[in-house]
Each structure stands twice: as structure tokens, then as C-alpha cells.
PDB file of N, CA and C in Angstrom:
ATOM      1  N   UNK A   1     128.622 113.939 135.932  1.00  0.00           N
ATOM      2  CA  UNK A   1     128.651 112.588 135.418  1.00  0.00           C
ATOM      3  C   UNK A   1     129.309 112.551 134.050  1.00  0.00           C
ATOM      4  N   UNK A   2     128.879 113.016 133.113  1.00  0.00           N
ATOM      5  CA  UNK A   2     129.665 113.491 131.874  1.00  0.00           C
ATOM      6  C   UNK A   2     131.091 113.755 131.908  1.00  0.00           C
ATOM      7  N   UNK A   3     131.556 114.688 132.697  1.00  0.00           N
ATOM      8  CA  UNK A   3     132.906 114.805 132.731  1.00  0.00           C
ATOM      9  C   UNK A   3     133.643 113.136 133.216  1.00  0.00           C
ATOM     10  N   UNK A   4     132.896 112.931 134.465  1.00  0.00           N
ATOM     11  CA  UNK A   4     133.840 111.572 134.730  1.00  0.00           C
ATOM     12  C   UNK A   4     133.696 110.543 133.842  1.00  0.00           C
ATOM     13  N   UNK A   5     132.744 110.724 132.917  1.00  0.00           N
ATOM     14  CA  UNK A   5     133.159 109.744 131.607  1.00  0.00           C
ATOM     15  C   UNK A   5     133.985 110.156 130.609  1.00  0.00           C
ATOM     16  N   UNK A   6     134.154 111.598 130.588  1.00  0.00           N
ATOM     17  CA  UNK A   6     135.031 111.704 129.647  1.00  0.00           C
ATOM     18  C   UNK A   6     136.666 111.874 130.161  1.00  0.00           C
ATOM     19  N   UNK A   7     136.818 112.061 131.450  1.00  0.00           N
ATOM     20  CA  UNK A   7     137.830 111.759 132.085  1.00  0.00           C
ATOM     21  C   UNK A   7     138.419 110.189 131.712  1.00  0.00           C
ATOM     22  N   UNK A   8     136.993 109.281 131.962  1.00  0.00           N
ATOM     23  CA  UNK A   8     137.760 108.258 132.377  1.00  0.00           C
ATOM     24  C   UNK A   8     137.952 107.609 131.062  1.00  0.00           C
ATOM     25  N   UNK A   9     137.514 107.954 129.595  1.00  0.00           N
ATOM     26  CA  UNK A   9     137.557 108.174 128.287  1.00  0.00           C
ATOM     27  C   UNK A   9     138.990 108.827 127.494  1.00  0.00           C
ATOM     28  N   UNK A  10     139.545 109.389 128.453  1.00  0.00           N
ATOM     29  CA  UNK A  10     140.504 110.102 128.010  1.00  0.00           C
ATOM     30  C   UNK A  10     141.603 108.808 128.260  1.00  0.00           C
ATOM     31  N   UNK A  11     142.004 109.066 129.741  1.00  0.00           N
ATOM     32  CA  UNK A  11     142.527 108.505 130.326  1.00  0.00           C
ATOM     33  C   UNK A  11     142.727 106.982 130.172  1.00  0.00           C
ATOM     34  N   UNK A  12     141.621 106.239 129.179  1.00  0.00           N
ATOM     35  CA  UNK A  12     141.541 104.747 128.907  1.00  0.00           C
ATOM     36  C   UNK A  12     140.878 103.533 130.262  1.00  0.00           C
ATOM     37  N   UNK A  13     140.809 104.252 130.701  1.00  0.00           N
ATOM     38  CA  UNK A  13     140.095 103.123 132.269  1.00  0.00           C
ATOM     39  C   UNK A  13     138.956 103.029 132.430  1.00  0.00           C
ATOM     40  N   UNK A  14     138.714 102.748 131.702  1.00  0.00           N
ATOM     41  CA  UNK A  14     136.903 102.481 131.944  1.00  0.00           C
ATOM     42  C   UNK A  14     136.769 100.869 132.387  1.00  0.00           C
ATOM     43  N   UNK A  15     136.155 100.586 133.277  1.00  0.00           N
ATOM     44  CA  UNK A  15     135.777  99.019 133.876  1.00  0.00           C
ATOM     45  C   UNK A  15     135.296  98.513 132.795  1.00  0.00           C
ATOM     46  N   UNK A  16     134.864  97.208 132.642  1.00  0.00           N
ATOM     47  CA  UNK A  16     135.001  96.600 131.918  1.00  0.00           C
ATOM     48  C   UNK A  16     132.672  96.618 132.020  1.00  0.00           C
ATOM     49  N   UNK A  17     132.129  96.701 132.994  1.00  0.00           N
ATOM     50  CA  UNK A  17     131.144  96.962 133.528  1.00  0.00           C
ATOM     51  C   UNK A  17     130.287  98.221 132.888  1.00  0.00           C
ATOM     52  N   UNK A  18     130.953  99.182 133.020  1.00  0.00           N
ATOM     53  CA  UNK A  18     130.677 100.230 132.602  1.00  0.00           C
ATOM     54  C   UNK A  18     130.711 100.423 131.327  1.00  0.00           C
ATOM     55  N   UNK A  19     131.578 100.130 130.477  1.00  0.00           N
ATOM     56  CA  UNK A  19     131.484  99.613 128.800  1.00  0.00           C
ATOM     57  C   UNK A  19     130.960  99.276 128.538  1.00  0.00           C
ATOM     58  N   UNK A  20     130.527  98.201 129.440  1.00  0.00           N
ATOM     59  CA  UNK A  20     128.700  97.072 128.858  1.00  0.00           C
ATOM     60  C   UNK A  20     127.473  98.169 128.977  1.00  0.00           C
ATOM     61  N   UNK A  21     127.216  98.428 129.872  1.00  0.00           N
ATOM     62  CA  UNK A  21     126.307  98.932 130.398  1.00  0.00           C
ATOM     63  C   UNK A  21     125.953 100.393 129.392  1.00  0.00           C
ATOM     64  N   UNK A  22     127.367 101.372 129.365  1.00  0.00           N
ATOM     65  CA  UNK A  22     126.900 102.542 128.518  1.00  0.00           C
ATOM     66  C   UNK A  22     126.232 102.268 127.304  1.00  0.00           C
ATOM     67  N   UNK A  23     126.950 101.127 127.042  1.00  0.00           N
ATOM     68  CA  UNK A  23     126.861 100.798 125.704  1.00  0.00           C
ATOM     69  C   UNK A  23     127.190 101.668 124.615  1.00  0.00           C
ATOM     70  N   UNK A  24     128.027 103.055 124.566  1.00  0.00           N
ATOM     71  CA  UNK A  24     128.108 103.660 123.578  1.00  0.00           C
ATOM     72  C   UNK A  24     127.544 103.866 122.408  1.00  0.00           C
ATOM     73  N   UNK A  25     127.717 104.615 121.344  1.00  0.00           N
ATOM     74  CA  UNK A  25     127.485 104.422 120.426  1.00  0.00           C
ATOM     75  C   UNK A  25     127.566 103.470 118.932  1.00  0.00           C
ATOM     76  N   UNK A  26     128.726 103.239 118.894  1.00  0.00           N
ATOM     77  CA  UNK A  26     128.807 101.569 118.418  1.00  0.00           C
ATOM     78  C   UNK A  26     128.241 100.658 118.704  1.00  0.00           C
ATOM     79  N   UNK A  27     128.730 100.364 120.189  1.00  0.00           N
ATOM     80  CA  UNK A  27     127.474  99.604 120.414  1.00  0.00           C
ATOM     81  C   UNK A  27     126.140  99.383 119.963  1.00  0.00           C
ATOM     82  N   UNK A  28     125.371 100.662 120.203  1.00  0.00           N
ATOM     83  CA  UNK A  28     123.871 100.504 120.066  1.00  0.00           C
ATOM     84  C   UNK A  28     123.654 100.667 118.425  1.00  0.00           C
ATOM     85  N   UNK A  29     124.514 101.202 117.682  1.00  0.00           N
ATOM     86  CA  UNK A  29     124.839 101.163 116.008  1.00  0.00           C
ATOM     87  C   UNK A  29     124.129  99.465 115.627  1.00  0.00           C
ATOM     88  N   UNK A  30     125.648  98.914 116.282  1.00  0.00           N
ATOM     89  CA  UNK A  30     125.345  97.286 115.754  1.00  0.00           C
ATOM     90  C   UNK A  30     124.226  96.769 115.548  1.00  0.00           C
ATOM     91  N   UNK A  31     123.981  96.939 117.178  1.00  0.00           N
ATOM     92  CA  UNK A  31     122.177  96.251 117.574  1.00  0.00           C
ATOM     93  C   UNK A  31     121.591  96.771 116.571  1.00  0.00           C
ATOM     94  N   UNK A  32     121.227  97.634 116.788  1.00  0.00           N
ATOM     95  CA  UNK A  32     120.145  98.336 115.786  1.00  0.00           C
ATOM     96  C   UNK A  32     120.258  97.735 114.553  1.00  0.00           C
ATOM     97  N   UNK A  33     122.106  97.327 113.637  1.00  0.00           N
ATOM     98  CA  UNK A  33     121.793  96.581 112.482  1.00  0.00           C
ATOM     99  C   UNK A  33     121.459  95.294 113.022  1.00  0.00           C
ATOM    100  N   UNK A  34     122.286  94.729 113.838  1.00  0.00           N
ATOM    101  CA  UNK A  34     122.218  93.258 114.106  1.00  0.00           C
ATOM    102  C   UNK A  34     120.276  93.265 114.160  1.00  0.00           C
ATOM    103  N   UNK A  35     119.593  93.513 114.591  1.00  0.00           N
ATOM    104  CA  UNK A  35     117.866  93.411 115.317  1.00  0.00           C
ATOM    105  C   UNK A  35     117.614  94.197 114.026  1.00  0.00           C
ATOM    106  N   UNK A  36     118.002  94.653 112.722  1.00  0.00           N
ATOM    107  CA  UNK A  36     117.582  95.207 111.364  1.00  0.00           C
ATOM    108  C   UNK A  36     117.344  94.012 110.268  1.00  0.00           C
ATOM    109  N   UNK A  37     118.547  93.261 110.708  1.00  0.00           N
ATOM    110  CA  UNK A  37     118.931  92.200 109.790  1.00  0.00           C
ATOM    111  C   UNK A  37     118.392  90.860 109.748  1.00  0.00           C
ATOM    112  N   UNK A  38     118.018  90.810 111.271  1.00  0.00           N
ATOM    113  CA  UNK A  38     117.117  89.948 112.292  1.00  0.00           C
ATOM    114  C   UNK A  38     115.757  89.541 111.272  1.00  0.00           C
ATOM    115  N   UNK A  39     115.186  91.088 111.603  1.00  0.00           N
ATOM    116  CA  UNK A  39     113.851  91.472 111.274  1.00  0.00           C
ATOM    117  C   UNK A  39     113.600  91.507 109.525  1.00  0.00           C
ATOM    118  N   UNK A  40     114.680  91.178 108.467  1.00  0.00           N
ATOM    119  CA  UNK A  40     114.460  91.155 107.048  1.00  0.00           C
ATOM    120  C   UNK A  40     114.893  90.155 106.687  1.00  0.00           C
ATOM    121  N   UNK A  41     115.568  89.078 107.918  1.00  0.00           N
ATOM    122  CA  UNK A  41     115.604  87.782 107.642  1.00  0.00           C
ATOM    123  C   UNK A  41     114.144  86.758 107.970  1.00  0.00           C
ATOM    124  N   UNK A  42     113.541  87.333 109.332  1.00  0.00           N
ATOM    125  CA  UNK A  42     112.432  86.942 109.589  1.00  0.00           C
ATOM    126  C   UNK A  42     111.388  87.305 108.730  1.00  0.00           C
ATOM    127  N   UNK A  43     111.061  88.593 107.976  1.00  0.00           N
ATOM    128  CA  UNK A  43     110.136  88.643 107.130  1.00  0.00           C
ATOM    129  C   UNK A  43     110.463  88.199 105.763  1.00  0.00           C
ATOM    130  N   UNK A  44     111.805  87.506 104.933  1.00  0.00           N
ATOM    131  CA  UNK A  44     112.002  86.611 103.991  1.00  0.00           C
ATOM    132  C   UNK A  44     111.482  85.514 104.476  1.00  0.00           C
ATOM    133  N   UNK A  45     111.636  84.839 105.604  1.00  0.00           N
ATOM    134  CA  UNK A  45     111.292  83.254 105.738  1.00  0.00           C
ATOM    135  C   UNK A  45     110.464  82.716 105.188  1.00  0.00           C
ATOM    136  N   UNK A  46     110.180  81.415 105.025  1.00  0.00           N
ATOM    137  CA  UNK A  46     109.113  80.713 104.298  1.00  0.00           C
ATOM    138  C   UNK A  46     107.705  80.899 104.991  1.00  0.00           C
ATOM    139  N   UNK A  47     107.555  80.513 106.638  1.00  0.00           N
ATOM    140  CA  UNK A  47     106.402  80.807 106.905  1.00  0.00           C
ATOM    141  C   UNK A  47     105.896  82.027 107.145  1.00  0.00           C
ATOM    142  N   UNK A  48     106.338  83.569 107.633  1.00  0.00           N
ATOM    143  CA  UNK A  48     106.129  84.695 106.995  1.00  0.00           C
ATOM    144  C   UNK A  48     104.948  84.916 105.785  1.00  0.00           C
ATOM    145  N   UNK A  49     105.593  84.115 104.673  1.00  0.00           N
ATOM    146  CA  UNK A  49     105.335  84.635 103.286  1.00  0.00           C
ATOM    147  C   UNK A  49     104.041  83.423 103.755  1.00  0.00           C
ATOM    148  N   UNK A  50     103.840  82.371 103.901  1.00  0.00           N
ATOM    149  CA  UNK A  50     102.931  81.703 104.243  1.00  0.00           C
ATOM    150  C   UNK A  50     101.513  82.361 104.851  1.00  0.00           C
ATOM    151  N   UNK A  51     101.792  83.254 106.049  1.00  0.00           N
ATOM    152  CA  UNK A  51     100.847  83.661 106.721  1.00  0.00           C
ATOM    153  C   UNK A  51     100.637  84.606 106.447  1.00  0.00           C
ATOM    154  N   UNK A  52     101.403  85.702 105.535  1.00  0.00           N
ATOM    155  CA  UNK A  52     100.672  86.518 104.917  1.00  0.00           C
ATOM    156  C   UNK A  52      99.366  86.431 103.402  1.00  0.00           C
ATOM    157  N   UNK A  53     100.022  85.351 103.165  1.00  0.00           N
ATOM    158  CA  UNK A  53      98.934  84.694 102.182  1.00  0.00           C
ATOM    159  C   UNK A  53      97.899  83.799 102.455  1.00  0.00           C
ATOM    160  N   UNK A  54      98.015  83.543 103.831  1.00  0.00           N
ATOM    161  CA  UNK A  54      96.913  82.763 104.256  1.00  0.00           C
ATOM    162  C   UNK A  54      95.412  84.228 104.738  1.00  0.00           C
ATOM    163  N   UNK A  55      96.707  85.102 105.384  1.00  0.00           N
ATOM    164  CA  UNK A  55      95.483  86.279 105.777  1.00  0.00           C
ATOM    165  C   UNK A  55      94.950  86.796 105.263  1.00  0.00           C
ATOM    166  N   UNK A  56      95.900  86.985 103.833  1.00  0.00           N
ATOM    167  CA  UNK A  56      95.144  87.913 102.336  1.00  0.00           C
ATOM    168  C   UNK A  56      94.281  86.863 102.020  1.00  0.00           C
ATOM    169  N   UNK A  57      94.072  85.674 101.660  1.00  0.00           N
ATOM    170  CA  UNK A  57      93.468  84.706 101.343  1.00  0.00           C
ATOM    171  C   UNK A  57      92.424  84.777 102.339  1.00  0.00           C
ATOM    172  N   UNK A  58      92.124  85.074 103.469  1.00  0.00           N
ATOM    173  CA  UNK A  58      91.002  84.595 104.068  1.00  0.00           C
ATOM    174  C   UNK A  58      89.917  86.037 104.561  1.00  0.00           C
ATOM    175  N   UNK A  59      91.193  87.341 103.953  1.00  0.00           N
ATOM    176  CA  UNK A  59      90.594  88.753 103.971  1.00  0.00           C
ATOM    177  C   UNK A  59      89.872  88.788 102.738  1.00  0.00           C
ATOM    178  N   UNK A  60      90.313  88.218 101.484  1.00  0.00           N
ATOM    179  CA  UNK A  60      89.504  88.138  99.878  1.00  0.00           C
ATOM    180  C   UNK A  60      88.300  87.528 100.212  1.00  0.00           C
ATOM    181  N   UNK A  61      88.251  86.166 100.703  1.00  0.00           N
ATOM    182  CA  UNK A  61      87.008  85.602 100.738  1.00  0.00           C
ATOM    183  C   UNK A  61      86.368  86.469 101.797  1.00  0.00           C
ATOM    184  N   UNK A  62      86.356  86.993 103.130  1.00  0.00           N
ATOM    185  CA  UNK A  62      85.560  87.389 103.538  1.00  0.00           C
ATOM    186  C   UNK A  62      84.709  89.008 102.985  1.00  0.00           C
ATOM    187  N   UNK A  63      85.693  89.781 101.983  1.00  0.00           N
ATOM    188  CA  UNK A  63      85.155  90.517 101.432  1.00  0.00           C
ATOM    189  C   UNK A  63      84.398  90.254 100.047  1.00  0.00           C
ATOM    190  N   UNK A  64      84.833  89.006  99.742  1.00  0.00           N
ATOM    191  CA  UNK A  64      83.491  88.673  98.501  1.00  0.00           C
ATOM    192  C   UNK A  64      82.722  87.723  99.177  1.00  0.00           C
ATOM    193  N   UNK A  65      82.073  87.650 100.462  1.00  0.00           N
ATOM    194  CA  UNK A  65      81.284  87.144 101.424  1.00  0.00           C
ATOM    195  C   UNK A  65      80.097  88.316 101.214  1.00  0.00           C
ATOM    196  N   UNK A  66      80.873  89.007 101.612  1.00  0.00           N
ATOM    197  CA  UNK A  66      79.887  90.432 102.077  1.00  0.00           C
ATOM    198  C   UNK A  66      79.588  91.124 100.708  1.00  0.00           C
ATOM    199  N   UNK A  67      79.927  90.972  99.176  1.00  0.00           N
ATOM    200  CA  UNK A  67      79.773  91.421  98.342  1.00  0.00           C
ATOM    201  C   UNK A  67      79.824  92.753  98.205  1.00  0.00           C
ATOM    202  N   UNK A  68      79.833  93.592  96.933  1.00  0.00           N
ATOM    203  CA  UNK A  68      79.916  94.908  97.040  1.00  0.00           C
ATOM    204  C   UNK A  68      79.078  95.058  95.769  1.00  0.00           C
ATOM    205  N   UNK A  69      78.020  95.769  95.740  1.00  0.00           N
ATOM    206  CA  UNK A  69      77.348  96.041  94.174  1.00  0.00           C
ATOM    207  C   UNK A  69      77.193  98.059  94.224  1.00  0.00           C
ATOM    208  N   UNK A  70      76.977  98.097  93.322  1.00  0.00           N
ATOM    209  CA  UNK A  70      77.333  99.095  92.264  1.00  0.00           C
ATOM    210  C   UNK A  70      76.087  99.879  93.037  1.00  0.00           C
ATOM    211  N   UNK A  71      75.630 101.348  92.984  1.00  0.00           N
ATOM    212  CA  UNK A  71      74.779 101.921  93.774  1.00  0.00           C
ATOM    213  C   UNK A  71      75.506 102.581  94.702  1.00  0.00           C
ATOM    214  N   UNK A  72      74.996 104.156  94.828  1.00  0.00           N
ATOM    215  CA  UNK A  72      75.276 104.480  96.266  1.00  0.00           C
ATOM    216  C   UNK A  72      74.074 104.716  97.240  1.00  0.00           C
ATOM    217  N   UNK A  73      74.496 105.690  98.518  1.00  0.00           N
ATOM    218  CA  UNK A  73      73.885 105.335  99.434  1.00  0.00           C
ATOM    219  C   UNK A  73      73.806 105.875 100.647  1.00  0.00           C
ATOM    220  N   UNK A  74      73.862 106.088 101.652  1.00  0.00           N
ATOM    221  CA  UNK A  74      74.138 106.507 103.056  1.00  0.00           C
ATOM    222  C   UNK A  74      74.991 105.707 103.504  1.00  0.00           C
ATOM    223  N   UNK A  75      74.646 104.010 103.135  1.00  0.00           N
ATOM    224  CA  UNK A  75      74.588 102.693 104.111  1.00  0.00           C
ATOM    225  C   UNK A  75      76.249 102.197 103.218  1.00  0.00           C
ATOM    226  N   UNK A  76      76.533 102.949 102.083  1.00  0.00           N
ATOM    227  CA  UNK A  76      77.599 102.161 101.423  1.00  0.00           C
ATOM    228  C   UNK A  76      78.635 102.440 102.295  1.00  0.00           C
ATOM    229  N   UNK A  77      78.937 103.666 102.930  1.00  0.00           N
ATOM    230  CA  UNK A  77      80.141 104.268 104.107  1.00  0.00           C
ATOM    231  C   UNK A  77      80.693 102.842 104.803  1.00  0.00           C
ATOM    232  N   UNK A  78      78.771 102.228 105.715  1.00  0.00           N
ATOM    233  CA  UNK A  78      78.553 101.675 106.845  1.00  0.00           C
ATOM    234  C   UNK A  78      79.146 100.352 106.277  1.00  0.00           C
ATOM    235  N   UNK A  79      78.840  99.600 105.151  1.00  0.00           N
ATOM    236  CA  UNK A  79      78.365  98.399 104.718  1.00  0.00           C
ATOM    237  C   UNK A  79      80.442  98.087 104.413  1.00  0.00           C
ATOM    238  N   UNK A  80      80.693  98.851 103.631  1.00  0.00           N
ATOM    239  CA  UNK A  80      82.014  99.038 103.596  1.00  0.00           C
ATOM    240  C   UNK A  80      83.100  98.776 104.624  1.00  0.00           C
ATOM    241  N   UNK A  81      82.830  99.641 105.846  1.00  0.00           N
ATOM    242  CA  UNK A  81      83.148  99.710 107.246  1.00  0.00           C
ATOM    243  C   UNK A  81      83.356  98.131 107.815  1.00  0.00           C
ATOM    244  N   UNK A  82      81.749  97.735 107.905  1.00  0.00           N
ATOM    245  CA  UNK A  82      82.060  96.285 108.081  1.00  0.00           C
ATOM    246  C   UNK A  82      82.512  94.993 107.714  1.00  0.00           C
ATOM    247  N   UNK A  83      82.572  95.956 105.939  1.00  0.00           N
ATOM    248  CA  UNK A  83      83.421  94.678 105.379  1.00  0.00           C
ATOM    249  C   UNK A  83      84.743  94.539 105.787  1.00  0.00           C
ATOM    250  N   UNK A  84      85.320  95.646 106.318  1.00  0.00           N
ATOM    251  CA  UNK A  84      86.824  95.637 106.388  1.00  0.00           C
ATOM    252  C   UNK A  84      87.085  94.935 107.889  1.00  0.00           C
ATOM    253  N   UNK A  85      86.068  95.515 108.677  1.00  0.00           N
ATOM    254  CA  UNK A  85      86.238  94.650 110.264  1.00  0.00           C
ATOM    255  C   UNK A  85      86.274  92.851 110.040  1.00  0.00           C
ATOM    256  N   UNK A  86      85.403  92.724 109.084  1.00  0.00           N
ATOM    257  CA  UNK A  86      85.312  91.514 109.167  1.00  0.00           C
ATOM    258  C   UNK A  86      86.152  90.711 108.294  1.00  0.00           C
ATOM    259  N   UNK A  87      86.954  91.546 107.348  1.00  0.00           N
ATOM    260  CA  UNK A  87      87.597  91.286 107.017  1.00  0.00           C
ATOM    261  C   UNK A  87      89.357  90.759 107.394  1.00  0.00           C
ATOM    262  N   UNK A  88      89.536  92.020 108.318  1.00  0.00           N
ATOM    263  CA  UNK A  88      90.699  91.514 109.412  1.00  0.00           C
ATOM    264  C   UNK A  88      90.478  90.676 110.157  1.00  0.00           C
ATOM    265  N   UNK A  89      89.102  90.256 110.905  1.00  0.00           N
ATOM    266  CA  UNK A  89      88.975  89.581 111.650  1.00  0.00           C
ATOM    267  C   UNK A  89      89.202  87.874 111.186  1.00  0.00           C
ATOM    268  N   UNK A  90      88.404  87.858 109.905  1.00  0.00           N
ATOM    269  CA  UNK A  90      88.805  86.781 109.206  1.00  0.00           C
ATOM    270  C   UNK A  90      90.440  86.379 109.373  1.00  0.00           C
ATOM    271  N   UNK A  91      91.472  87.257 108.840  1.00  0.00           N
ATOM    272  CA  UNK A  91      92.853  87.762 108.345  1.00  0.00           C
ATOM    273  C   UNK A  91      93.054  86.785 109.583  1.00  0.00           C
ATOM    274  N   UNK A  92      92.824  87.825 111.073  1.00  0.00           N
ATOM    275  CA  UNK A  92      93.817  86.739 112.230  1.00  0.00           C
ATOM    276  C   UNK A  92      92.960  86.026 113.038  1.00  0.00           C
ATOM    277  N   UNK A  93      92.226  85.222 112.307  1.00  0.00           N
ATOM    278  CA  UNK A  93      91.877  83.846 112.956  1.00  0.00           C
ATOM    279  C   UNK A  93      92.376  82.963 111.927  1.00  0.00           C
ATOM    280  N   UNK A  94      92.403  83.451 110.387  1.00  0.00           N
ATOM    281  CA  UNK A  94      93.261  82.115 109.617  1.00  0.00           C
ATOM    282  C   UNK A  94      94.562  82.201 110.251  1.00  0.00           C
ATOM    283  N   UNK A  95      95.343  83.397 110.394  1.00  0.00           N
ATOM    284  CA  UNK A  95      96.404  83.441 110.788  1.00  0.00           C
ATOM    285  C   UNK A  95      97.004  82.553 112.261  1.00  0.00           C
ATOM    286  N   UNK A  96      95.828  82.971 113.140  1.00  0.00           N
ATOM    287  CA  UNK A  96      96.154  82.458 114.411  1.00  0.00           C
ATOM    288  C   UNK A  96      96.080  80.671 114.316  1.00  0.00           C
ATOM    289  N   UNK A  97      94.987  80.048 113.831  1.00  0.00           N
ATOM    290  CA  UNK A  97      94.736  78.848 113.092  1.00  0.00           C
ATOM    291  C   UNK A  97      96.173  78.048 112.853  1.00  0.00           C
ATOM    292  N   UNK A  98      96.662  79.040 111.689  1.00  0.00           N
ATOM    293  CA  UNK A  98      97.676  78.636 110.851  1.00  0.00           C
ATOM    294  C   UNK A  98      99.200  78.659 111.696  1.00  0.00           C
ATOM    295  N   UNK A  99      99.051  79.371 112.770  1.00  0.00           N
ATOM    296  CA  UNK A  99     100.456  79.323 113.944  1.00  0.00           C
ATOM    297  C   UNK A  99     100.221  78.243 114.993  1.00  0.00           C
ATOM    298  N   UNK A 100      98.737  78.083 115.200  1.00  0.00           N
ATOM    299  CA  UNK A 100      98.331  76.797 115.792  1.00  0.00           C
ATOM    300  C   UNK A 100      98.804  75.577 115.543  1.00  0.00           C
ATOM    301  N   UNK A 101      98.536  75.324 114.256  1.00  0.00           N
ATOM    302  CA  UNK A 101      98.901  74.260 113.373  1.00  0.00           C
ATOM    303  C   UNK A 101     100.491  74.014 113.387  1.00  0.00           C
ATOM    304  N   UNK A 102     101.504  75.115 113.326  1.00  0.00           N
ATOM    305  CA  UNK A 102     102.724  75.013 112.819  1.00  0.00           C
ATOM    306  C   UNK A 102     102.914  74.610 114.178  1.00  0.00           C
ATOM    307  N   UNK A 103     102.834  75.195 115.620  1.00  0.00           N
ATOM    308  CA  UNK A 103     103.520  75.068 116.537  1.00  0.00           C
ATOM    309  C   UNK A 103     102.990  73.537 116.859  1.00  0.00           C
ATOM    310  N   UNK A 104     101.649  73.178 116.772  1.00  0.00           N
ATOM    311  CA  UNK A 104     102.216  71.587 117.017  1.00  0.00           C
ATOM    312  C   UNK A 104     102.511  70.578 116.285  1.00  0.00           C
ATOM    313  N   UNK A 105     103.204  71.115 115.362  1.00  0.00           N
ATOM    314  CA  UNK A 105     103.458  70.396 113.922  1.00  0.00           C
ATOM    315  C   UNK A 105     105.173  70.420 115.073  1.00  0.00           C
ATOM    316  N   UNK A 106     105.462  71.592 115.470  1.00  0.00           N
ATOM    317  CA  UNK A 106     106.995  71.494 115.589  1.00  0.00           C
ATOM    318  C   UNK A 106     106.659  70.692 117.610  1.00  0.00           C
ATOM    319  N   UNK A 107     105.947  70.960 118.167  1.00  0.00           N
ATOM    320  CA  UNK A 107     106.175  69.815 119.295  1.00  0.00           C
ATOM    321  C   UNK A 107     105.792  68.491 118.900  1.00  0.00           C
ATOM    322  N   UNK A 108     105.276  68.094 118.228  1.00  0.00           N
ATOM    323  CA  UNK A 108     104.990  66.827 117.786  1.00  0.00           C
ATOM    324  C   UNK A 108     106.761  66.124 117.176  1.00  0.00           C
ATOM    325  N   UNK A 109     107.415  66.926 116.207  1.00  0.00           N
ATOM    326  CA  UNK A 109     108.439  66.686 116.155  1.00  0.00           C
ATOM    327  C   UNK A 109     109.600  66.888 117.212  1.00  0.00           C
ATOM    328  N   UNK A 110     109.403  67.483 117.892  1.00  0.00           N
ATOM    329  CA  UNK A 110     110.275  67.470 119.277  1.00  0.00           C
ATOM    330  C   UNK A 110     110.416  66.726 120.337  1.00  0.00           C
ATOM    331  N   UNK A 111     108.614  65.834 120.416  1.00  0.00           N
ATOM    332  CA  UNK A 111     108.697  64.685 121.147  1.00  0.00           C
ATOM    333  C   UNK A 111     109.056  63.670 120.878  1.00  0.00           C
ATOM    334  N   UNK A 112     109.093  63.344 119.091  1.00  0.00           N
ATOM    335  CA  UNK A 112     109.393  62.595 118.504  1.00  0.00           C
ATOM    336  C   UNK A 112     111.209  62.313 118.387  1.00  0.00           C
ATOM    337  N   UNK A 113     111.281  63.113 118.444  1.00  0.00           N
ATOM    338  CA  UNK A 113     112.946  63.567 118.103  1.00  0.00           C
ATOM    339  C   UNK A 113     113.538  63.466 119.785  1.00  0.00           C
ATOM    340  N   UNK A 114     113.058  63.817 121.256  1.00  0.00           N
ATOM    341  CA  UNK A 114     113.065  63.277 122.165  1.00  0.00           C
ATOM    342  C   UNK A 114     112.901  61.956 122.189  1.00  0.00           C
ATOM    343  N   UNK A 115     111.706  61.285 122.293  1.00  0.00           N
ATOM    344  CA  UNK A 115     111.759  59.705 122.380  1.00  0.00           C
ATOM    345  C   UNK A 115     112.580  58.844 121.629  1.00  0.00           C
ATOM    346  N   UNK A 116     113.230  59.503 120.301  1.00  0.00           N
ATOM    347  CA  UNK A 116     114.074  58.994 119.537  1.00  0.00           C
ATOM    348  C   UNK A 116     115.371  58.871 120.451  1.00  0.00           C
ATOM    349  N   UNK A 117     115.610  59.669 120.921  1.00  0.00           N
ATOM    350  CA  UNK A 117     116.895  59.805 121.549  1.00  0.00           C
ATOM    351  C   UNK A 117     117.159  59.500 122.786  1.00  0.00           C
ATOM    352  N   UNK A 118     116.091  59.013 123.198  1.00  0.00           N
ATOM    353  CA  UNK A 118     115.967  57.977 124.964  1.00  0.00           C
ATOM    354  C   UNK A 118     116.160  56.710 124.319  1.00  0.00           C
ATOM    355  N   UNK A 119     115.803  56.295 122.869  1.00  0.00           N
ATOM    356  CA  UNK A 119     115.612  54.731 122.393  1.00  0.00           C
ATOM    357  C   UNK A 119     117.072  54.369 122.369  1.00  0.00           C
TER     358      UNK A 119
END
């Protein structure tokens, strides 16, 4: 198999099929930036930076929920432990909440922006 690609590499005839498909190395270069560039445009965005501050925001309060005082213990390991569970857990339910909210913030404008455009 190798050789008949590099045969047909030499030679210049490669289908037009088979170019797609190998995808070479260039090819998969790009992607990799193109889906790099993707991914540091999506984590600049506005709501990004939004929902990460909504999760830190709702991970703070749930760990000064559970308080932490001074003393050790056996139970400080344990008590600790659960602050942090409950702490993420907090994290993605504001989070999930907060994608709730956006997505029918954006169909609400889509029906709107539909019925606009039947009028």
C-alpha cells in the first residue's frame, strides 16, 4: 500500500478522492491549527469568561457555606473532601442554569426574528 502511494506520489496522479481522504500531512497540520484557533477564540468570548465566573462565583459561596475554622483533626481530610464535592457541584448547576438561560434568551430571539420576517 505504501509503495502505491508513493508511486502514485511520484508520478503526480493521485484522484482527487484519495487526496481528501489521506489527508496528508498538511492537511491534518491546518486542522489541527484551524480547530487550535477555533478553541482560543471560543475560550476569549464573552460568554466563556461569563461562565467561568459564574462557577467560581457559585464554587466561593458554596465553600464559605461549609466554612473552614482553624483546628485539626481526623474529620478535617473528610470535611474538606466535601467541601470541594459540593463545591463543583454548586460550579455546574450555576453553570448549567446560566446556559439555560442564554439558550432561551437566543430562541426567544429567533422566533422573534422569524415572525418578524413572515410580517
Amino acid at each position: 500500500m505504501a509503495k502505491k502511494a508513493a508511486a502514485k506520489a511520484k508520478s503526480g496522479k493521485k484522484s482527487g478522492a484519495r487526496a481528501r481522504s489521506s489527508g496528508g500531512s498538511r492537511g491534518r497540520s491546518s486542522r489541527k491549527v484551524d480547530a487550535g484557533e477555533a478553541f482560543v477564540k471560543l475560550l476569549q468570548s464573552p460568554l466563556v469568561a461569563e461562565l467561568v465566573a459564574v462557577a467560581a462565583t457559585a464554587a466561593l459561596a458554596s465553600l464559605a457555606e461549609h466554612g473552614f475554622t482553624k483546628g485539626g483533626g481526623a474529620t478535617t481530610g473528610k470535611r474538606a473532601g466535601r467541601a470541594a464535592k459540593a463545591a463543583g457541584k454548586a460550579a455546574a448547576t450555576a453553570v448549567g442554569r446560566r446556559l439555560g438561560t442564554e439558550i432561551e434568551e437566543i430562541r426567544k430571539a429567533a422566533k422573534g426574528a422569524k415572525a418578524g420576517a413572515k410580517a
